[in-house]
PDB file of N, CA and C in Angstrom:
ATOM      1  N   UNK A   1     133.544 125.948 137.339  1.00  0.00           N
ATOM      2  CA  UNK A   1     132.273 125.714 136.675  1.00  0.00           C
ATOM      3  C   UNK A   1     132.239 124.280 136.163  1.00  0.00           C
ATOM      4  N   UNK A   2     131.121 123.637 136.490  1.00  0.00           N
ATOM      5  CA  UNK A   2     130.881 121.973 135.910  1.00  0.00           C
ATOM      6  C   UNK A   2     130.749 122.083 134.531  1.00  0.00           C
ATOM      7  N   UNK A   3     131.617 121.361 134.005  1.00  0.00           N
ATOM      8  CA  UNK A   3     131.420 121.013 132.123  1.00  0.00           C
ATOM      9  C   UNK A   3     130.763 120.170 131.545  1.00  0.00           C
ATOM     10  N   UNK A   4     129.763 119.307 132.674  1.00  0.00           N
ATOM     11  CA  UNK A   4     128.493 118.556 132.021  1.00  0.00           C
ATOM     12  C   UNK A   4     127.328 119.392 131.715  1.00  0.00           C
ATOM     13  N   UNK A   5     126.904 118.520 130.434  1.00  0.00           N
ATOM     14  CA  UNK A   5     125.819 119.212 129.514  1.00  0.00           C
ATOM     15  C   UNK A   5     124.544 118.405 129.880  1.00  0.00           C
ATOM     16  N   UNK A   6     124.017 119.640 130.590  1.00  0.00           N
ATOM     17  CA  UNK A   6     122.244 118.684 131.119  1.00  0.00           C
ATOM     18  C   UNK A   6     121.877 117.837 130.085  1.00  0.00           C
ATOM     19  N   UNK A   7     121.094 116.769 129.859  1.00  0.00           N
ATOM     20  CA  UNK A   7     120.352 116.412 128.894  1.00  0.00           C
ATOM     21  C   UNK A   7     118.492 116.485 129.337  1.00  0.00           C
ATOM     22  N   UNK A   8     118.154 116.749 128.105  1.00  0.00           N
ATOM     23  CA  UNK A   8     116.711 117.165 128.224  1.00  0.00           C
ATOM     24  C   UNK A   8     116.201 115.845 128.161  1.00  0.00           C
ATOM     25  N   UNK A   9     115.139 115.543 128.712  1.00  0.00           N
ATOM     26  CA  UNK A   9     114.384 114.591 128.678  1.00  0.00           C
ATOM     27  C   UNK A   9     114.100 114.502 127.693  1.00  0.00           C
ATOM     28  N   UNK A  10     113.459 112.969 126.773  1.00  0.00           N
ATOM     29  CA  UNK A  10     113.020 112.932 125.424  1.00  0.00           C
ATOM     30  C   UNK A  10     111.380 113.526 125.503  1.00  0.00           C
ATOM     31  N   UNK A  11     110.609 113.291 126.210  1.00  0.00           N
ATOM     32  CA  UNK A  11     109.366 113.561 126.321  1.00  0.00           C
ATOM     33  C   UNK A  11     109.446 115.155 126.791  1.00  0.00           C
ATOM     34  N   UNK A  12     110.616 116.183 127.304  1.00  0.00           N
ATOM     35  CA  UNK A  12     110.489 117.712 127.178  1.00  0.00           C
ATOM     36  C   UNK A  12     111.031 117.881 125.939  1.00  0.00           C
ATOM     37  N   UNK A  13     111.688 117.596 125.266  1.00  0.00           N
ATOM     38  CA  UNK A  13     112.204 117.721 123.887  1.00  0.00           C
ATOM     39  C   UNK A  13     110.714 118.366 122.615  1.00  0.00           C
ATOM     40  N   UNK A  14     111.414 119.810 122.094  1.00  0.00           N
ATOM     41  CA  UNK A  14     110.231 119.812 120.956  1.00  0.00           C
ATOM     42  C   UNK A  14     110.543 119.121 119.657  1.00  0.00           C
ATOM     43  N   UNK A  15     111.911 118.914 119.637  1.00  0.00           N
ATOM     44  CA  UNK A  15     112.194 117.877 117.877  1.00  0.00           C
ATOM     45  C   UNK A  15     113.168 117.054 118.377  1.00  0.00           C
ATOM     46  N   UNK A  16     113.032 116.063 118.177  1.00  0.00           N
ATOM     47  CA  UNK A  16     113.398 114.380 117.918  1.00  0.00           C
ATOM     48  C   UNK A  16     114.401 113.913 116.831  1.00  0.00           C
ATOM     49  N   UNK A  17     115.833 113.396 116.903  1.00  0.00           N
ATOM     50  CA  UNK A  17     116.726 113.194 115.662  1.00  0.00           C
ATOM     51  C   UNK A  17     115.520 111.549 115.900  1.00  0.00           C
ATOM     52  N   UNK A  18     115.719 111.338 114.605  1.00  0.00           N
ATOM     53  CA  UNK A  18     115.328 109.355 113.971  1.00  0.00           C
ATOM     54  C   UNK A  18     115.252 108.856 114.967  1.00  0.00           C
ATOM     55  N   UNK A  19     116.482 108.639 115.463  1.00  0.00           N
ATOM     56  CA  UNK A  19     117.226 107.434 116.808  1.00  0.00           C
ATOM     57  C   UNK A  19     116.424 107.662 117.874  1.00  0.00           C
ATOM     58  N   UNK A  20     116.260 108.797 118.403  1.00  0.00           N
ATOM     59  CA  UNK A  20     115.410 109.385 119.811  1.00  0.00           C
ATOM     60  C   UNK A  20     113.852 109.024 119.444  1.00  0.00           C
ATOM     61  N   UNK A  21     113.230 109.227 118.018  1.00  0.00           N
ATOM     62  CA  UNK A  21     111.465 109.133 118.020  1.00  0.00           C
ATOM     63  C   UNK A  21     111.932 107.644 117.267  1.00  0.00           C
ATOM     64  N   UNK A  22     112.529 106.854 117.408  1.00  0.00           N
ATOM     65  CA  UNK A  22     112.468 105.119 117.088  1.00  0.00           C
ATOM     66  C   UNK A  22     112.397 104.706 118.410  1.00  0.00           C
ATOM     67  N   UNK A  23     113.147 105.321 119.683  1.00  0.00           N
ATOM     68  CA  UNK A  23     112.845 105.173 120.810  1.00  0.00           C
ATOM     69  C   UNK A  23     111.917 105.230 121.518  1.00  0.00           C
ATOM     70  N   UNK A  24     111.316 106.601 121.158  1.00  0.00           N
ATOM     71  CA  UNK A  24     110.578 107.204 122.028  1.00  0.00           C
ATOM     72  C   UNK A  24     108.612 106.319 121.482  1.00  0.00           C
ATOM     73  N   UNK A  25     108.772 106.002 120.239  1.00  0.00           N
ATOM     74  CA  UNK A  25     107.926 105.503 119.823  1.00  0.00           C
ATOM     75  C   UNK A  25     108.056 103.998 119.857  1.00  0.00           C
ATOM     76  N   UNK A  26     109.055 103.285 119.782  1.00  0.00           N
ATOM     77  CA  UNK A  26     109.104 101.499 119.309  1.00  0.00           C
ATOM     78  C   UNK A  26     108.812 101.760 117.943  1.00  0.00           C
ATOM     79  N   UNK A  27     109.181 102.564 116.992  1.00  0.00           N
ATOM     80  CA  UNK A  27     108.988 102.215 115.718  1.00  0.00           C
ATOM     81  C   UNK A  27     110.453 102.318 115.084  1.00  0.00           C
ATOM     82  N   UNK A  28     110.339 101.394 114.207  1.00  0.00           N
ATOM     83  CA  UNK A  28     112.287 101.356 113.604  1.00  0.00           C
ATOM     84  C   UNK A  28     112.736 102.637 112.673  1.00  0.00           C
ATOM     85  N   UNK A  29     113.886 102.880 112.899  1.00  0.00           N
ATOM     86  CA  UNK A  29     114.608 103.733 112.354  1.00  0.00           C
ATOM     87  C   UNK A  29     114.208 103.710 110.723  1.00  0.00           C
ATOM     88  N   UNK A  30     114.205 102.737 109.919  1.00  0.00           N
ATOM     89  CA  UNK A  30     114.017 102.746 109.111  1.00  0.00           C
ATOM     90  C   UNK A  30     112.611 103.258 108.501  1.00  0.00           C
ATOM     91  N   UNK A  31     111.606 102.448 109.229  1.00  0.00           N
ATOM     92  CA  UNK A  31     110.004 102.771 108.711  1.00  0.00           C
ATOM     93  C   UNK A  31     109.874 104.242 109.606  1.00  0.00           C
ATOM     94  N   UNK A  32     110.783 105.239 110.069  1.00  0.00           N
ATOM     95  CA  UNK A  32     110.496 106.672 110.377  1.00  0.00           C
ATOM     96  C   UNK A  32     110.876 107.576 109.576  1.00  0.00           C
ATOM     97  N   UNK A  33     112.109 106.906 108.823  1.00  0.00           N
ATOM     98  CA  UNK A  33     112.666 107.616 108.066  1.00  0.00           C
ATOM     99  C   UNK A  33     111.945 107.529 106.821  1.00  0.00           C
ATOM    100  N   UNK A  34     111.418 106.671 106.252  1.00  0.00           N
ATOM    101  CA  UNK A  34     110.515 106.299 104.941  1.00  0.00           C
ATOM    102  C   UNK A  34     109.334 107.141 105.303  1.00  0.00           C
ATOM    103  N   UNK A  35     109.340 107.411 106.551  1.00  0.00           N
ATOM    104  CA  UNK A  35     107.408 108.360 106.814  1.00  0.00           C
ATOM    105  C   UNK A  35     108.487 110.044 106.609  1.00  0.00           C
ATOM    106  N   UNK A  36     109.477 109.985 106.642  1.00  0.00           N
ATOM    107  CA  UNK A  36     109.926 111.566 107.158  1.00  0.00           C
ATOM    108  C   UNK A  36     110.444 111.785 105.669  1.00  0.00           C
ATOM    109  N   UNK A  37     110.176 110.909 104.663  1.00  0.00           N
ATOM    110  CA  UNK A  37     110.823 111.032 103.028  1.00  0.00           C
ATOM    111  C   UNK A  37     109.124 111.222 101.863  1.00  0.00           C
ATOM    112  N   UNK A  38     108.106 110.977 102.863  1.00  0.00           N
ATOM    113  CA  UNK A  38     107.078 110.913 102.654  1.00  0.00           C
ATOM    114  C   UNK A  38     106.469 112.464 102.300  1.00  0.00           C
ATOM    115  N   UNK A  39     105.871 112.783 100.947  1.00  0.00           N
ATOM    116  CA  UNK A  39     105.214 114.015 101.309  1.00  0.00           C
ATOM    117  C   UNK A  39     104.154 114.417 101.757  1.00  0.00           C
ATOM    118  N   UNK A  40     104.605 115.767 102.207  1.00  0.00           N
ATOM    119  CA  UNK A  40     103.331 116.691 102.789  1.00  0.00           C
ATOM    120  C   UNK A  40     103.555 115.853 104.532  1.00  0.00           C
ATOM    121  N   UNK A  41     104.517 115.388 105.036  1.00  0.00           N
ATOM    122  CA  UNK A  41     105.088 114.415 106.430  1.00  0.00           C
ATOM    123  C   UNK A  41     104.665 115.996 107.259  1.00  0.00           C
ATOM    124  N   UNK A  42     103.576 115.484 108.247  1.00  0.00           N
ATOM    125  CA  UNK A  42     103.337 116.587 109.338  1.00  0.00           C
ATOM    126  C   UNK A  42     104.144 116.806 110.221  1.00  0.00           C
ATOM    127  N   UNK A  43     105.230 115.865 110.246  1.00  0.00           N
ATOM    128  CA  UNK A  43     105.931 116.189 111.435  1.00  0.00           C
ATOM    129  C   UNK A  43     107.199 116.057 111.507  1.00  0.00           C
ATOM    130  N   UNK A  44     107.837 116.713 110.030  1.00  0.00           N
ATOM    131  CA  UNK A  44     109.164 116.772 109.617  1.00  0.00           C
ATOM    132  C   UNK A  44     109.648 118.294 110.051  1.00  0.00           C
ATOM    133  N   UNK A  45     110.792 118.244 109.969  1.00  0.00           N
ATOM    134  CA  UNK A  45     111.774 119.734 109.994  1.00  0.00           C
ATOM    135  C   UNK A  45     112.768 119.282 109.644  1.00  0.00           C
ATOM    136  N   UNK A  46     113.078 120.186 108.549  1.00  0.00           N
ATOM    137  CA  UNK A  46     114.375 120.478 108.067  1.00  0.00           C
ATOM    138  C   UNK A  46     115.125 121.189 108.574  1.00  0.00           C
ATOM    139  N   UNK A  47     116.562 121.395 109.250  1.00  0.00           N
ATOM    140  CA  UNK A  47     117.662 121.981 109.375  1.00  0.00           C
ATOM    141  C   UNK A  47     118.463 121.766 108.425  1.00  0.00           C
ATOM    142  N   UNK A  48     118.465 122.855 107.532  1.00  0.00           N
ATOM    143  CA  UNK A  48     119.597 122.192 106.633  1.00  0.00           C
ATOM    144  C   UNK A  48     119.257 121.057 105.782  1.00  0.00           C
ATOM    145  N   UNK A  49     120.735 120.559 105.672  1.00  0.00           N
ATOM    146  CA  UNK A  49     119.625 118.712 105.515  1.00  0.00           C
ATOM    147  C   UNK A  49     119.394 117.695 106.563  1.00  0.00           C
ATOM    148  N   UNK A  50     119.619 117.946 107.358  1.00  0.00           N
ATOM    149  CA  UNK A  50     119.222 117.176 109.058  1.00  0.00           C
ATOM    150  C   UNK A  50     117.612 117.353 108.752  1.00  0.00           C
ATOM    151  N   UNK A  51     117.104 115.687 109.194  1.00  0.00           N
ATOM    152  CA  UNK A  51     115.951 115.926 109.143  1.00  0.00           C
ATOM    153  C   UNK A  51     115.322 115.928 110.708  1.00  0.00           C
ATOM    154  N   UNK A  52     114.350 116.537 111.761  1.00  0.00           N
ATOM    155  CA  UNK A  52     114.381 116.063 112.735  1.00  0.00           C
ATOM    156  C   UNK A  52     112.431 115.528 113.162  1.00  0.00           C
ATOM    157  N   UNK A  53     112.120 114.845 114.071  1.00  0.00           N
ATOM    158  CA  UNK A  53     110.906 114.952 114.233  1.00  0.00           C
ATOM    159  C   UNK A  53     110.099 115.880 115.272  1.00  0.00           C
ATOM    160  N   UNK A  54     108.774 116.561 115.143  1.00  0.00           N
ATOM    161  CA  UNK A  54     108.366 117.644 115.702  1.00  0.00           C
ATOM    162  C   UNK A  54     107.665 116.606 116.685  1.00  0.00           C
ATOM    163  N   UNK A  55     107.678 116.839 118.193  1.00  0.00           N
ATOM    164  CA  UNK A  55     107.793 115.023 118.942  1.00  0.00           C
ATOM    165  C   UNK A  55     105.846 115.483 119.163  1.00  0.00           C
ATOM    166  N   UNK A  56     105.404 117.054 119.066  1.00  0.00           N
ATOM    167  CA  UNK A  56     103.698 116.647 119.544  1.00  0.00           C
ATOM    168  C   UNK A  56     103.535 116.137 117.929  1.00  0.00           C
ATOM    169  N   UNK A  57     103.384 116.818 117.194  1.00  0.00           N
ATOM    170  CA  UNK A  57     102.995 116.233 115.806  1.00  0.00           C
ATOM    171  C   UNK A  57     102.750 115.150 115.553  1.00  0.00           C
ATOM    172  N   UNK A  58     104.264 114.452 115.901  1.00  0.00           N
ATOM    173  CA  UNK A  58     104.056 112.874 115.749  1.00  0.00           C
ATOM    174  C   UNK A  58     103.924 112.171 116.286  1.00  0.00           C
ATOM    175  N   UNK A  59     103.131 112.550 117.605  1.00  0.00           N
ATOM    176  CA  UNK A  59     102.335 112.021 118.755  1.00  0.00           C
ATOM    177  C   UNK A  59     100.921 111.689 118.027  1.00  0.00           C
ATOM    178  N   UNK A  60     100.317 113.173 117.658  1.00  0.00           N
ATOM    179  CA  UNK A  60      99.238 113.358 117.303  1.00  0.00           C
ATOM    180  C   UNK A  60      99.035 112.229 116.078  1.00  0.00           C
ATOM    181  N   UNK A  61     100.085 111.888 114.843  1.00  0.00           N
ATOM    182  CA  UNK A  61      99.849 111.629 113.777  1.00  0.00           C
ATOM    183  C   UNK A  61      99.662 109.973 114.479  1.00  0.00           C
ATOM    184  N   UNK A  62     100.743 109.291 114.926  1.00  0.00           N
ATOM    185  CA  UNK A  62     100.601 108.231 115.620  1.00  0.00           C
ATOM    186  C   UNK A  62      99.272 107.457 115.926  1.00  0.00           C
ATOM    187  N   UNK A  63      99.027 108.451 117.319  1.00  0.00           N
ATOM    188  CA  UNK A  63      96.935 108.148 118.363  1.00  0.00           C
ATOM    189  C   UNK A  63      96.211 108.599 117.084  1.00  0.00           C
ATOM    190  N   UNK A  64      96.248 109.153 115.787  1.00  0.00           N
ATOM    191  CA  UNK A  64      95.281 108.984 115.179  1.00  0.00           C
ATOM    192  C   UNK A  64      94.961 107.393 113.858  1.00  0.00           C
ATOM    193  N   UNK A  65      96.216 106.919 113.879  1.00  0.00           N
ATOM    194  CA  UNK A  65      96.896 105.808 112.706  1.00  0.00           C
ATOM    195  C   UNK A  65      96.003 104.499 113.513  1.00  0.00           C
ATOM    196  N   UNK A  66      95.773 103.500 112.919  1.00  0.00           N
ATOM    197  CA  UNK A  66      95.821 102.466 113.366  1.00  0.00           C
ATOM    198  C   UNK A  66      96.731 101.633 112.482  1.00  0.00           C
ATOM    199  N   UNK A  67      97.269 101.677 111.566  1.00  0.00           N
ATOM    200  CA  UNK A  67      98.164 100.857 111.076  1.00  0.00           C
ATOM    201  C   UNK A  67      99.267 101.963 110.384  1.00  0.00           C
ATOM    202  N   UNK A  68     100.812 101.620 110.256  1.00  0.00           N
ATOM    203  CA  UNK A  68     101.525 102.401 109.956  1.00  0.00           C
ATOM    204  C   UNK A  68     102.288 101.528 108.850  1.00  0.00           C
TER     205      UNK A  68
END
C-alpha cells in the first residue's frame, strides 16, 4: 500500500489554516489574523484553539469589501 497522503487542492478545501487563505487570497498572514481576532469574524472556526478560515465565507466577505 502507497504511504503518500493525497493533498486536497486549496480551492476544494472547506477551511483554510492562516498560511493557506494568505495564499489563497494575497493577503498577509498578519492582516488575516487581526480580521480572524475580530468580532462577530464570518468566517472563523474554532477547533479548539486552532483558528481556521471557512474558504466560501471568506470569499464572499472579500467580493463584497472594497478596502480591507
Amino acid at each position: 500500500m502507497d504511504d503518500t497522503i493525497s493533498k486536497v487542492p486549496i480551492h476544494l478545501k472547506m477551511t483554510l489554516t492562516t498560511k493557506e487563505a494568505a495564499e489563497y487570497s494575497n493577503i498577509g498572514i498578519n492582516k488575516i489574523d487581526s480580521m480572524l481576532r475580530s468580532p462577530n469574524c464570518p468566517f472563523v472556526l474554532f477547533v479548539g484553539t486552532k483558528k481556521l478560515v471557512k474558504r466560501k465565507e471568506f470569499e464572499q466577505y472579500i467580493s463584497q469589501r472594497l478596502v480591507i
